[in-house]
PDB file of N, CA and C in Angstrom:
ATOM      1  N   UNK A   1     -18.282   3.008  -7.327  1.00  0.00           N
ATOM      2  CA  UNK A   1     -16.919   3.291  -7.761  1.00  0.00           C
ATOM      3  C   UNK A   1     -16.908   4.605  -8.534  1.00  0.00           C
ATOM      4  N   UNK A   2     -16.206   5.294  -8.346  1.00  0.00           N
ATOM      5  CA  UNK A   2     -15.758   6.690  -9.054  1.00  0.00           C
ATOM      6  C   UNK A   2     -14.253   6.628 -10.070  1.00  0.00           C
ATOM      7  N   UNK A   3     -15.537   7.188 -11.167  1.00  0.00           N
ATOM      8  CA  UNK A   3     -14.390   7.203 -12.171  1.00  0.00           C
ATOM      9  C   UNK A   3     -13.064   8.288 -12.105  1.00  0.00           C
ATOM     10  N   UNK A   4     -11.620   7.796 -12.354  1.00  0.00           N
ATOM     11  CA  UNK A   4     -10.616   8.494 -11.960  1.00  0.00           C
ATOM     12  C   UNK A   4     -10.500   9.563 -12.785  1.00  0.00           C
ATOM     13  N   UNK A   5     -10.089  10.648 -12.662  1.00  0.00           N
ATOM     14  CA  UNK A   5      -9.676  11.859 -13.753  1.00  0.00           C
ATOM     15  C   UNK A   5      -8.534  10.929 -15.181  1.00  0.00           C
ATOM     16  N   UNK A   6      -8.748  11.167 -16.197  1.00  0.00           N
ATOM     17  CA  UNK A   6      -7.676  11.263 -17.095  1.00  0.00           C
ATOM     18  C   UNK A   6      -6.449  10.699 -17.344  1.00  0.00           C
ATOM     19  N   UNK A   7      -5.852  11.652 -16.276  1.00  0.00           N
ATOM     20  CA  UNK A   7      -4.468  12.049 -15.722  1.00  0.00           C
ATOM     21  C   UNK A   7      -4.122  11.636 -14.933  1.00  0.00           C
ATOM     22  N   UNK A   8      -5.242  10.612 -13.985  1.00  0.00           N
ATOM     23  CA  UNK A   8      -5.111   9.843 -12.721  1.00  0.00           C
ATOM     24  C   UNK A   8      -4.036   8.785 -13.040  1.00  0.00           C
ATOM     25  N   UNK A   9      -2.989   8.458 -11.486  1.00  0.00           N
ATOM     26  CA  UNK A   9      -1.823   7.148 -11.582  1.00  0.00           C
ATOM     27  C   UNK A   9      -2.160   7.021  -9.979  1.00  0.00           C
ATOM     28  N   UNK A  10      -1.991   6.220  -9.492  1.00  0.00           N
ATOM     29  CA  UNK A  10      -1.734   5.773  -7.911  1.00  0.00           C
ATOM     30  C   UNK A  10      -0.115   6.313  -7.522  1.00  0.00           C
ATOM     31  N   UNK A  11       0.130   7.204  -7.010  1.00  0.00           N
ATOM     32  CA  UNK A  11       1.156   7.953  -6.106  1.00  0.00           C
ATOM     33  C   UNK A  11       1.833   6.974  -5.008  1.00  0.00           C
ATOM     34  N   UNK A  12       3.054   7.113  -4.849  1.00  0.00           N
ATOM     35  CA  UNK A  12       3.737   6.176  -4.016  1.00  0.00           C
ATOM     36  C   UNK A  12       3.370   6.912  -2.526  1.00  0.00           C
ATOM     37  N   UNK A  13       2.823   5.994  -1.803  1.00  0.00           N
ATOM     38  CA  UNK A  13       2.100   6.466  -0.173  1.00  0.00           C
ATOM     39  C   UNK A  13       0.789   6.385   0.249  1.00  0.00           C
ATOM     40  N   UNK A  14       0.073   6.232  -1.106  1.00  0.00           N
ATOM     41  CA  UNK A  14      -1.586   6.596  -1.105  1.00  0.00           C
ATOM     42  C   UNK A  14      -1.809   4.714  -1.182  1.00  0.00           C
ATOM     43  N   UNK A  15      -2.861   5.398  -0.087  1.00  0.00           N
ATOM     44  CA  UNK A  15      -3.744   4.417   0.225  1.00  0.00           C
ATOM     45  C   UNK A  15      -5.254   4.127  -0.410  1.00  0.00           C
ATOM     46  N   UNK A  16      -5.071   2.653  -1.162  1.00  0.00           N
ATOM     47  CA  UNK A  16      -6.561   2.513  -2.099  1.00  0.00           C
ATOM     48  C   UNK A  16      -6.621   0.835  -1.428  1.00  0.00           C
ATOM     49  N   UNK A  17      -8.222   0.836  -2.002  1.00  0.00           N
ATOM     50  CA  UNK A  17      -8.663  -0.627  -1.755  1.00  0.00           C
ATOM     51  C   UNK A  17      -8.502  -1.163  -3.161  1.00  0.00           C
ATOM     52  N   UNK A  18      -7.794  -2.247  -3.056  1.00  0.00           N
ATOM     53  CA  UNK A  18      -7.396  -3.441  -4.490  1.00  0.00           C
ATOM     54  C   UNK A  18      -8.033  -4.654  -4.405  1.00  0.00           C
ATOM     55  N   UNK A  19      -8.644  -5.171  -5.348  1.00  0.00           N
ATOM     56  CA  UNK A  19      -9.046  -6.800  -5.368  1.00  0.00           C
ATOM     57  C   UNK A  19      -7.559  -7.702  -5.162  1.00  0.00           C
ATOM     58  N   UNK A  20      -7.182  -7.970  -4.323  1.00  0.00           N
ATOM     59  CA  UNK A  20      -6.303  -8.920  -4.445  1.00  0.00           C
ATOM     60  C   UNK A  20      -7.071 -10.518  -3.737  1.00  0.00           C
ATOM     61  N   UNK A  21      -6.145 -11.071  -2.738  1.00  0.00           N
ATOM     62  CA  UNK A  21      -6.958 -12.615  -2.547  1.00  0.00           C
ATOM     63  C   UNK A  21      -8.482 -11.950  -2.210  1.00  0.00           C
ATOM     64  N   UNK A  22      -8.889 -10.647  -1.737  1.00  0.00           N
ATOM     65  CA  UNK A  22      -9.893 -10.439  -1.437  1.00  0.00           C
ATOM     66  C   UNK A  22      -9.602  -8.743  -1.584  1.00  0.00           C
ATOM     67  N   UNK A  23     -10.886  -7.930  -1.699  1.00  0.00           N
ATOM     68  CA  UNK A  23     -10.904  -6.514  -1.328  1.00  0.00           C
ATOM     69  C   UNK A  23     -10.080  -6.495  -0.434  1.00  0.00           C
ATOM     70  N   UNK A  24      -9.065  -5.647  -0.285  1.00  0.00           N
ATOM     71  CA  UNK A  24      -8.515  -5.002   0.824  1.00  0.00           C
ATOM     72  C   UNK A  24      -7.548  -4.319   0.643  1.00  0.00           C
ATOM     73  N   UNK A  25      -7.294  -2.876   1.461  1.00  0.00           N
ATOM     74  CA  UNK A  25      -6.502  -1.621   1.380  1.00  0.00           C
ATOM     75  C   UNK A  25      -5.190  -2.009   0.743  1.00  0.00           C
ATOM     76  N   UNK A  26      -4.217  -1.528   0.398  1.00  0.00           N
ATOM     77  CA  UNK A  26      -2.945  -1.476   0.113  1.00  0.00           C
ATOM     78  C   UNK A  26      -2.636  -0.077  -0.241  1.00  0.00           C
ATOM     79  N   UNK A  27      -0.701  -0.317   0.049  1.00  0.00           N
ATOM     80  CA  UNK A  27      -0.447   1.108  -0.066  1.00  0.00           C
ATOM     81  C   UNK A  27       0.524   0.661  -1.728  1.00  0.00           C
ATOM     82  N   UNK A  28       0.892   1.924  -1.767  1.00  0.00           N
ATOM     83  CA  UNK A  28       1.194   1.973  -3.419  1.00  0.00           C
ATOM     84  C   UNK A  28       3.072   2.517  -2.880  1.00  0.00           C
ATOM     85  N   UNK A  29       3.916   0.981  -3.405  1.00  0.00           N
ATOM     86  CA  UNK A  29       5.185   1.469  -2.953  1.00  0.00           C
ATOM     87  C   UNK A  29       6.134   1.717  -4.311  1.00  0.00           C
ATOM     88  N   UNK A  30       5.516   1.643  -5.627  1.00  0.00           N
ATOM     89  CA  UNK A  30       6.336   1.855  -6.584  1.00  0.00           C
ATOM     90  C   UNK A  30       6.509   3.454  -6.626  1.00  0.00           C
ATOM     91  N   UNK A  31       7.681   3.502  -7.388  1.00  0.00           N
ATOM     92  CA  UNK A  31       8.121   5.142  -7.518  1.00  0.00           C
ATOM     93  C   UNK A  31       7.051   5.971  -8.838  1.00  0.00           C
ATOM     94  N   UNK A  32       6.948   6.757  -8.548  1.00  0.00           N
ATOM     95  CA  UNK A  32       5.767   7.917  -9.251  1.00  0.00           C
ATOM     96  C   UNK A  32       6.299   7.739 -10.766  1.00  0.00           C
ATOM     97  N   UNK A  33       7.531   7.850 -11.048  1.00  0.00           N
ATOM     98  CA  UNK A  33       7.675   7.743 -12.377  1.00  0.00           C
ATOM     99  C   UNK A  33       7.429   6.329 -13.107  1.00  0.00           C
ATOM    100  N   UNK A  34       7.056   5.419 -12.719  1.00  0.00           N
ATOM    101  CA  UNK A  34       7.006   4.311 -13.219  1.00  0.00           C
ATOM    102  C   UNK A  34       5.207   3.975 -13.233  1.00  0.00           C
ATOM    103  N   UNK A  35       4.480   4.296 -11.927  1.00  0.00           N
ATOM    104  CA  UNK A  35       2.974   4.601 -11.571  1.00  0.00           C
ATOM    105  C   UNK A  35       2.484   5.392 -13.000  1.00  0.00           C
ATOM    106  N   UNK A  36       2.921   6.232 -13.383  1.00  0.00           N
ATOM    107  CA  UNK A  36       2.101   7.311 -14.200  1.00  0.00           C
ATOM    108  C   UNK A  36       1.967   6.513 -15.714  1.00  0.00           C
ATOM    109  N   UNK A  37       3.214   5.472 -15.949  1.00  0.00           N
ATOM    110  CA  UNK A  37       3.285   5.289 -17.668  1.00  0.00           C
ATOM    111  C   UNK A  37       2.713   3.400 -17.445  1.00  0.00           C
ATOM    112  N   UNK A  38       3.309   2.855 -15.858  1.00  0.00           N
ATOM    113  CA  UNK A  38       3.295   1.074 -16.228  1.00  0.00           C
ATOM    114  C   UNK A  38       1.650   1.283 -16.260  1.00  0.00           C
ATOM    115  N   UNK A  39       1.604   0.024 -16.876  1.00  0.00           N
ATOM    116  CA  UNK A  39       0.038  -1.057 -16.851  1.00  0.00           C
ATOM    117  C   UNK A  39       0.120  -1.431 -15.297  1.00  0.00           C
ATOM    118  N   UNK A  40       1.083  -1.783 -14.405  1.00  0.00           N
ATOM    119  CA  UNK A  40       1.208  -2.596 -13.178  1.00  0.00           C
ATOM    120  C   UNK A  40       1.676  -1.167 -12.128  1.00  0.00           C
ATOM    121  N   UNK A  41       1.323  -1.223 -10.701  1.00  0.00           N
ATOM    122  CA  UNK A  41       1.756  -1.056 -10.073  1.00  0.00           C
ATOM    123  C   UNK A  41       2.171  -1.990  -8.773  1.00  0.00           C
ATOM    124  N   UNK A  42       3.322  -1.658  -7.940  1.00  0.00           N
ATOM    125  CA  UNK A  42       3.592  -2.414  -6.871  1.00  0.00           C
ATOM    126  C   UNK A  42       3.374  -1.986  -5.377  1.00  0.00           C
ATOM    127  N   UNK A  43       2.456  -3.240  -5.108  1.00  0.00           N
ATOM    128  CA  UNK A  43       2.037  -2.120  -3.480  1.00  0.00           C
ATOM    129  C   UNK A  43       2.254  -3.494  -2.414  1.00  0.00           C
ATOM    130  N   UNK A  44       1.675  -2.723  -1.002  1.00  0.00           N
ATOM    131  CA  UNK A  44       2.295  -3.357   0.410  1.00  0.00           C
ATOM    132  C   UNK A  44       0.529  -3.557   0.717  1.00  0.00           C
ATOM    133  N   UNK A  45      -0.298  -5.171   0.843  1.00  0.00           N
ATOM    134  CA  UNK A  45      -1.399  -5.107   1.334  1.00  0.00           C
ATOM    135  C   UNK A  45      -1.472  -4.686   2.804  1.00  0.00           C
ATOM    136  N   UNK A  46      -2.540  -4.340   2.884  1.00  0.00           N
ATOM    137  CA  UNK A  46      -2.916  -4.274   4.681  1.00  0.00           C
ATOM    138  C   UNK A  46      -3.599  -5.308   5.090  1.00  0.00           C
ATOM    139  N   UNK A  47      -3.421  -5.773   6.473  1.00  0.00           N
ATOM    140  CA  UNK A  47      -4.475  -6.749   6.853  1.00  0.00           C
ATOM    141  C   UNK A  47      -4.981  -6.273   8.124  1.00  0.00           C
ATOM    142  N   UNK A  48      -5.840  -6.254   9.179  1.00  0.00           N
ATOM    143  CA  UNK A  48      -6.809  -6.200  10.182  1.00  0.00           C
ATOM    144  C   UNK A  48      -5.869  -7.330  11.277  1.00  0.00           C
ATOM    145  N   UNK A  49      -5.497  -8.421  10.558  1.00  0.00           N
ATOM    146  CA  UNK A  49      -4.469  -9.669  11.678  1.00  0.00           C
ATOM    147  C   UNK A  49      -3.399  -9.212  11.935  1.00  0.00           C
ATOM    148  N   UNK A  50      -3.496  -8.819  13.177  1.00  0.00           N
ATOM    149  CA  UNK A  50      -2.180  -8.303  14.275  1.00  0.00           C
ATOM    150  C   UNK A  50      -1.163 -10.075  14.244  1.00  0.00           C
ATOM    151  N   UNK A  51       0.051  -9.989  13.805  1.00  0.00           N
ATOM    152  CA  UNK A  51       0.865 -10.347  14.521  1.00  0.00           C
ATOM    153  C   UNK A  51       2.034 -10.000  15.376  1.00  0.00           C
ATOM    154  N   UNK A  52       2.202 -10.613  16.269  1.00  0.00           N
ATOM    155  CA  UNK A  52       2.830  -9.646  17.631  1.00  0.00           C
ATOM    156  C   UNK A  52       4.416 -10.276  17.048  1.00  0.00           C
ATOM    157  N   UNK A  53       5.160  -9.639  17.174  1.00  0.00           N
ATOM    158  CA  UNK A  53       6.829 -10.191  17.029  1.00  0.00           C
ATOM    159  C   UNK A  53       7.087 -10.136  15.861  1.00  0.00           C
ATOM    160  N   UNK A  54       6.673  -9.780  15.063  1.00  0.00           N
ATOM    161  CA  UNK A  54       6.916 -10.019  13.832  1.00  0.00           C
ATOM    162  C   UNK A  54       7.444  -8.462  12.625  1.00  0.00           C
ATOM    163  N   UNK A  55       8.581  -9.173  12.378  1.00  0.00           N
ATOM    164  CA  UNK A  55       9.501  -7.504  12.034  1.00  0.00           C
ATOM    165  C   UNK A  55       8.792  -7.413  10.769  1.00  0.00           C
ATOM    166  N   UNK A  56       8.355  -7.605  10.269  1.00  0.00           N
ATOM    167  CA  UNK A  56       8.087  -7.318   8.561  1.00  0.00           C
ATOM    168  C   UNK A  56       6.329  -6.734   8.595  1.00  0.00           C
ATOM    169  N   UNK A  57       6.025  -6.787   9.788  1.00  0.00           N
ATOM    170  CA  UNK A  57       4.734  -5.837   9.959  1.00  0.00           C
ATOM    171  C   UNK A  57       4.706  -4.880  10.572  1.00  0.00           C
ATOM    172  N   UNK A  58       4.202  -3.484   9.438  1.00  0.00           N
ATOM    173  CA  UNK A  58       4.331  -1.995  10.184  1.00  0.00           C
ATOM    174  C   UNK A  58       2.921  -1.703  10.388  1.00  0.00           C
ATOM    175  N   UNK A  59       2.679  -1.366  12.083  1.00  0.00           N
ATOM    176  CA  UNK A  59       1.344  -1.036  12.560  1.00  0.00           C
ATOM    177  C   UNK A  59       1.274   0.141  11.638  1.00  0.00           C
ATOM    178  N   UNK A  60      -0.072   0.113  11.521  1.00  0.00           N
ATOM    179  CA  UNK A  60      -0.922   1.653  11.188  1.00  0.00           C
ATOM    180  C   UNK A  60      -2.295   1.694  11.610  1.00  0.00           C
ATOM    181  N   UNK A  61      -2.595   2.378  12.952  1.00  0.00           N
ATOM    182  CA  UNK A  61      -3.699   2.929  13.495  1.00  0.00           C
ATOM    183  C   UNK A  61      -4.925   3.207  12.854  1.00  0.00           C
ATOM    184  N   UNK A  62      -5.980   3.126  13.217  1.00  0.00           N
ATOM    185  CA  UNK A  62      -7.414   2.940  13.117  1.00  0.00           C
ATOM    186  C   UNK A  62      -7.145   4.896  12.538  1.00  0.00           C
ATOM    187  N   UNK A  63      -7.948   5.348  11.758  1.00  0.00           N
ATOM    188  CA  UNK A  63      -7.809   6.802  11.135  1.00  0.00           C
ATOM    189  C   UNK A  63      -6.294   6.910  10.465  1.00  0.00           C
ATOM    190  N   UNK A  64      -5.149   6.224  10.581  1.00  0.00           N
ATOM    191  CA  UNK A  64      -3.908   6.566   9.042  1.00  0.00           C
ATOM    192  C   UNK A  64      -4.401   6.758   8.429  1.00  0.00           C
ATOM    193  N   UNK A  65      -4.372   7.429   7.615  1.00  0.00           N
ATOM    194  CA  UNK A  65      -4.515   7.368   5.906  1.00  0.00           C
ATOM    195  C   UNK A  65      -5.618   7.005   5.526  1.00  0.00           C
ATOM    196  N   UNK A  66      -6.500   7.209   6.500  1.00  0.00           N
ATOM    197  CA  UNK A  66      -7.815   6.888   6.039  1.00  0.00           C
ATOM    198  C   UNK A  66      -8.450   5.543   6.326  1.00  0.00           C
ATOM    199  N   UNK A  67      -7.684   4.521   7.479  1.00  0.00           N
ATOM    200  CA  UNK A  67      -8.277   3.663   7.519  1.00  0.00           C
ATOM    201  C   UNK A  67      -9.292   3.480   8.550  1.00  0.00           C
ATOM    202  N   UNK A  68     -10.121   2.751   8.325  1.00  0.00           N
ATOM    203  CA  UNK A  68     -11.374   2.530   9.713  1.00  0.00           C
ATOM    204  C   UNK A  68     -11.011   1.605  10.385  1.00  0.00           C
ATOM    205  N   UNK A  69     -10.068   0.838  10.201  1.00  0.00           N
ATOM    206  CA  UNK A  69      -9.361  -0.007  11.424  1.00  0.00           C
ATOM    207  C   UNK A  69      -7.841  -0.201  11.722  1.00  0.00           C
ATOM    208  N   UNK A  70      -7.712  -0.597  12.875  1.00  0.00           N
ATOM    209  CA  UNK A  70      -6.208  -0.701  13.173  1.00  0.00           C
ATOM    210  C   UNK A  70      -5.434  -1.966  12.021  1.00  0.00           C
ATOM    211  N   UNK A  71      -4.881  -1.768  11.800  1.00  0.00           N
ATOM    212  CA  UNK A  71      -3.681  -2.492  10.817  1.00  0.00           C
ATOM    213  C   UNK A  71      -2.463  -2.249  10.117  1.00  0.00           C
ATOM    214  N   UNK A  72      -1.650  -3.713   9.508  1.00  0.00           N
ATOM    215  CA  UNK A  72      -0.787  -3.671   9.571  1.00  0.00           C
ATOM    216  C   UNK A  72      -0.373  -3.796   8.297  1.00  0.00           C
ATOM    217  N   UNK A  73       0.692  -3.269   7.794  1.00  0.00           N
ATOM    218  CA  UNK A  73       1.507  -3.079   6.382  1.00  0.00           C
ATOM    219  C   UNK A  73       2.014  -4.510   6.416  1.00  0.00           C
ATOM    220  N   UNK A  74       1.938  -5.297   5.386  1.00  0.00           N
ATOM    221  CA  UNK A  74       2.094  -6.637   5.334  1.00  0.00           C
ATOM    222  C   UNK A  74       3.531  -6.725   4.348  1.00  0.00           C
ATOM    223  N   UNK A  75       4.652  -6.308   4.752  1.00  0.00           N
ATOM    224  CA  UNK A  75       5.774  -5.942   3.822  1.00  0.00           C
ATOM    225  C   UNK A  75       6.502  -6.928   3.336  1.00  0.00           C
ATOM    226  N   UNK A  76       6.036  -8.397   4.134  1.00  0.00           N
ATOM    227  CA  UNK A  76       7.019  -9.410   3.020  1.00  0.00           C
ATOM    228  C   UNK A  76       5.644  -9.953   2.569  1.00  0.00           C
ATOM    229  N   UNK A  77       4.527  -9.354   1.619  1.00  0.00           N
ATOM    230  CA  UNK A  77       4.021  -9.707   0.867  1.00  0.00           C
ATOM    231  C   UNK A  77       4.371  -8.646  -0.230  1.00  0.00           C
ATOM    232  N   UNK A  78       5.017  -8.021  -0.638  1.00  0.00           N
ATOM    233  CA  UNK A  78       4.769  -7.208  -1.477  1.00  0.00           C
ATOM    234  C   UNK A  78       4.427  -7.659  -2.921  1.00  0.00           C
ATOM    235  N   UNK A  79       3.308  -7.184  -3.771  1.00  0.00           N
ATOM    236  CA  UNK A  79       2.745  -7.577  -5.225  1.00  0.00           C
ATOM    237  C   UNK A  79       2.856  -6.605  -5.925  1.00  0.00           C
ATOM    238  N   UNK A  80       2.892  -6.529  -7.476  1.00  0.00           N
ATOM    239  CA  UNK A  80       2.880  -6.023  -8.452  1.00  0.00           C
ATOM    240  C   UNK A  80       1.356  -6.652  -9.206  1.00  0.00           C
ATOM    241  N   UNK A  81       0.605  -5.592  -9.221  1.00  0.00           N
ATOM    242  CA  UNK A  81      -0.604  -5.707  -9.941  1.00  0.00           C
ATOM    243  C   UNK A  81      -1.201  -5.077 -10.742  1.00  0.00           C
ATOM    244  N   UNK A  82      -2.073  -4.933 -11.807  1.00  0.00           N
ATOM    245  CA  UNK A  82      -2.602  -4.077 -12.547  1.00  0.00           C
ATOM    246  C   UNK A  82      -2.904  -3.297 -11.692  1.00  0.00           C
ATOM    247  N   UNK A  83      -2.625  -1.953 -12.551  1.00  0.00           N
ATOM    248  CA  UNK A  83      -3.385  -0.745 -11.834  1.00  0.00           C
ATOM    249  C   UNK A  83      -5.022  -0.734 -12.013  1.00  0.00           C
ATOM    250  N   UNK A  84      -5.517  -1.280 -13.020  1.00  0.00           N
ATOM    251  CA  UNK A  84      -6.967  -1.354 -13.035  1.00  0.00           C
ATOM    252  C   UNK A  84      -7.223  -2.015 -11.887  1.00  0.00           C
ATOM    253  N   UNK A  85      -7.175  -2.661 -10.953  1.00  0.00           N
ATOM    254  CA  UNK A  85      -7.606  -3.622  -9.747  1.00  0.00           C
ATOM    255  C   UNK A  85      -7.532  -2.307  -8.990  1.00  0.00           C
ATOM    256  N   UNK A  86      -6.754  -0.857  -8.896  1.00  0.00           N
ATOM    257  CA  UNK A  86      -6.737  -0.789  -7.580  1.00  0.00           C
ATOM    258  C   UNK A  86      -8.355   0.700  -7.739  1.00  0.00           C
ATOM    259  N   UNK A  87      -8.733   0.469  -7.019  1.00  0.00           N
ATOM    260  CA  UNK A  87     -10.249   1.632  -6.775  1.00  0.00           C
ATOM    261  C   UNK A  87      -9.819   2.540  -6.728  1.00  0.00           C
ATOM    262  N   UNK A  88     -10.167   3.766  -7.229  1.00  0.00           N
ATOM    263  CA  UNK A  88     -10.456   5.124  -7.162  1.00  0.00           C
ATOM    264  C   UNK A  88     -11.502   5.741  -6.068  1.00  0.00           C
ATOM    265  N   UNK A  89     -11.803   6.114  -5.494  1.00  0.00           N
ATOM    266  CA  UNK A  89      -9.941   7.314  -5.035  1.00  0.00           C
ATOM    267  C   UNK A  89      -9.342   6.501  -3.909  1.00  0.00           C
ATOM    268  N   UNK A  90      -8.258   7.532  -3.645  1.00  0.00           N
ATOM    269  CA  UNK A  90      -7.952   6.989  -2.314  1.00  0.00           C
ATOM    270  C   UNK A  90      -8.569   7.350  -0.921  1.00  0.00           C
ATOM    271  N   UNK A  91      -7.901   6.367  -0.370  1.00  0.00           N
ATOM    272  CA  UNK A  91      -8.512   6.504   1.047  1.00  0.00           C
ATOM    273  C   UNK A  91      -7.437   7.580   2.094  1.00  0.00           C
ATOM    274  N   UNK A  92      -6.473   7.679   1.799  1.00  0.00           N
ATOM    275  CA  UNK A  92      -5.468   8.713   2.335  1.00  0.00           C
ATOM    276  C   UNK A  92      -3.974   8.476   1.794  1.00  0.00           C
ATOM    277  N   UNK A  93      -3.245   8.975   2.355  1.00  0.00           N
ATOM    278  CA  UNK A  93      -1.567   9.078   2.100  1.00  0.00           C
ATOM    279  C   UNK A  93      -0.979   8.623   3.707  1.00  0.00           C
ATOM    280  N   UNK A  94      -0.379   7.868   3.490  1.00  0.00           N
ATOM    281  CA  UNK A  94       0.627   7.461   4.475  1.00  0.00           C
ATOM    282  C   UNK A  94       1.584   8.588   4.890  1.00  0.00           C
ATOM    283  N   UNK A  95       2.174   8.884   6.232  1.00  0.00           N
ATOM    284  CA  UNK A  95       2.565   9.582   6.675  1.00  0.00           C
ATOM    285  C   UNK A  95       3.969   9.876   6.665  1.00  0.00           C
ATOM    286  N   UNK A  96       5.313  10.375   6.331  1.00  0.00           N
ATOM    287  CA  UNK A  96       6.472  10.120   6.184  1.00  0.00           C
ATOM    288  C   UNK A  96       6.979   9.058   6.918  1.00  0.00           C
ATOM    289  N   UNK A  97       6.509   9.366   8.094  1.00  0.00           N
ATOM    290  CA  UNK A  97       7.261   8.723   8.981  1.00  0.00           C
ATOM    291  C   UNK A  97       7.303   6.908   9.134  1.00  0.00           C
ATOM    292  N   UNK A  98       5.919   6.811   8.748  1.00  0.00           N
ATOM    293  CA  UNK A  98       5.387   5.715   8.641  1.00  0.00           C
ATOM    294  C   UNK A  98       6.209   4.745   7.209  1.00  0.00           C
ATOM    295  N   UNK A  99       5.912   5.462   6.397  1.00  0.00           N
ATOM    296  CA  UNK A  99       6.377   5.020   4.970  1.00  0.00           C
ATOM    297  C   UNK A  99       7.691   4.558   5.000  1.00  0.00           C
ATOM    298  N   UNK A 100       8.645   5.550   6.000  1.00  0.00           N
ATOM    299  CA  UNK A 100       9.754   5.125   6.019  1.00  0.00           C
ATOM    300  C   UNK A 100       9.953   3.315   6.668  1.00  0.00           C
ATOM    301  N   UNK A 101       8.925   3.215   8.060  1.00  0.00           N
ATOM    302  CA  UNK A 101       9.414   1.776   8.525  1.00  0.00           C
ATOM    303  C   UNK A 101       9.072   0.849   7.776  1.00  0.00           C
ATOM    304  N   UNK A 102       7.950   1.625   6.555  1.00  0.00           N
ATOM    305  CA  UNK A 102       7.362   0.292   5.206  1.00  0.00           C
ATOM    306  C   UNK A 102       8.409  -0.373   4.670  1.00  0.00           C
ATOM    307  N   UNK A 103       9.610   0.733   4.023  1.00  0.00           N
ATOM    308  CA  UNK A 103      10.525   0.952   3.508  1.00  0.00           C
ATOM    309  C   UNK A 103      11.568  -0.069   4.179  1.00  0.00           C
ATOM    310  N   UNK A 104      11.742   0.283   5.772  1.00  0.00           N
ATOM    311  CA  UNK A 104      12.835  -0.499   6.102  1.00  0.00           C
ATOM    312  C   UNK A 104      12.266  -2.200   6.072  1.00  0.00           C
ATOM    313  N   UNK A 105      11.187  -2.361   6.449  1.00  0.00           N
ATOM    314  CA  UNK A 105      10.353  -3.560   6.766  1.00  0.00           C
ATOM    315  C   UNK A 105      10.386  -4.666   5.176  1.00  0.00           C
ATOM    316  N   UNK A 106      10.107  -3.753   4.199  1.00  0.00           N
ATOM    317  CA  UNK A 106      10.613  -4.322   2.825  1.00  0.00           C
ATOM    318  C   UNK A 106      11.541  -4.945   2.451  1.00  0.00           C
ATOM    319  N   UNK A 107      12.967  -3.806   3.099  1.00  0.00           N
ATOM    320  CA  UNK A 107      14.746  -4.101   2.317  1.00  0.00           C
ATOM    321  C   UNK A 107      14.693  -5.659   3.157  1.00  0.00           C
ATOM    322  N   UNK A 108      13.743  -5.560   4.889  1.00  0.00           N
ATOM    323  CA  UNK A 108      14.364  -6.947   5.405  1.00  0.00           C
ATOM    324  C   UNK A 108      13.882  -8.149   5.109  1.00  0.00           C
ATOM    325  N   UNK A 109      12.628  -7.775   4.896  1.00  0.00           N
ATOM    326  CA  UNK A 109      11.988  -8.880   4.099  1.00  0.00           C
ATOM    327  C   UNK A 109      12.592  -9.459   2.372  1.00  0.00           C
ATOM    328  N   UNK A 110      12.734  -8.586   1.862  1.00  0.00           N
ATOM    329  CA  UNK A 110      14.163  -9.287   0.440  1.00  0.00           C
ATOM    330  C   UNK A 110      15.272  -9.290   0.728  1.00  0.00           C
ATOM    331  N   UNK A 111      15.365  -8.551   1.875  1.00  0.00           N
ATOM    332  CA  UNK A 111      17.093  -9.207   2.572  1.00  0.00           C
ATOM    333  C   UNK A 111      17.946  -8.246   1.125  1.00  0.00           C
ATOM    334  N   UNK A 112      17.791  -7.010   1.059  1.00  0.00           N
ATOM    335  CA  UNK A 112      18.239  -5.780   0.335  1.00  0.00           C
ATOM    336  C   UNK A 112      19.008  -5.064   1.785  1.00  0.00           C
ATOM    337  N   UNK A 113      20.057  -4.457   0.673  1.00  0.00           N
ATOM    338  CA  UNK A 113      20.454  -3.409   1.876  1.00  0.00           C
ATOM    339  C   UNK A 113      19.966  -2.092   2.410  1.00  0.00           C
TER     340      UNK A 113
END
């Protein structure tokens, strides 16, 4: 594990590995101003389990953001967790385009507008 700079916060898009039910990637969906000062941040886990039909999972390809396997943004799990859980550094940044269907995949999963 590598210790973070200082000044280090988890950025909304960036991709790190978090202890949650187990090690595994998540992306960081809270807004930057809240990342830099909370104790907690709120992110979208990834999982490796493809489910087919299912609107609240956004594929992301084997190399996104740094991942070594194909998977999926798990958006009606979303958690709020200490930022100490999540590893330094990241593994990449999510892509606009991508972030955006996180985004829509979220509002439908809390049924937000």
């Amino acid at each position: 594990m590598v210790t973070p700079p200082a000044d280090w916060f988890p950025r909304r898009g960036e991709v790190y590995v978090a202890q949650l039910d187990k090690k595994r990637p998540i992306i960081v969906l809270s807004a930057d101003f809240l990342n830099r000062r909370s104790l907690n941040v709120s992110v979208v886990p990834l999982t490796s389990v493809e489910r087919r039909r299912f609107i609240c999972r956004v594929p992301m390809g084997r190399g996104t953001a740094g991942l070594q396997r194909d998977s999926w943004a798990k958006c009606d799990g979303v958690v709020t967790m200490d930022k100490s859980s999540v590893l330094f550094p990241p593994l990449g940044t999510v892509p606009a385009r991508v972030m955006i269907e996180i985004e829509q995949a979220v509002k439908i999963a809390l049924d937000l507008p």
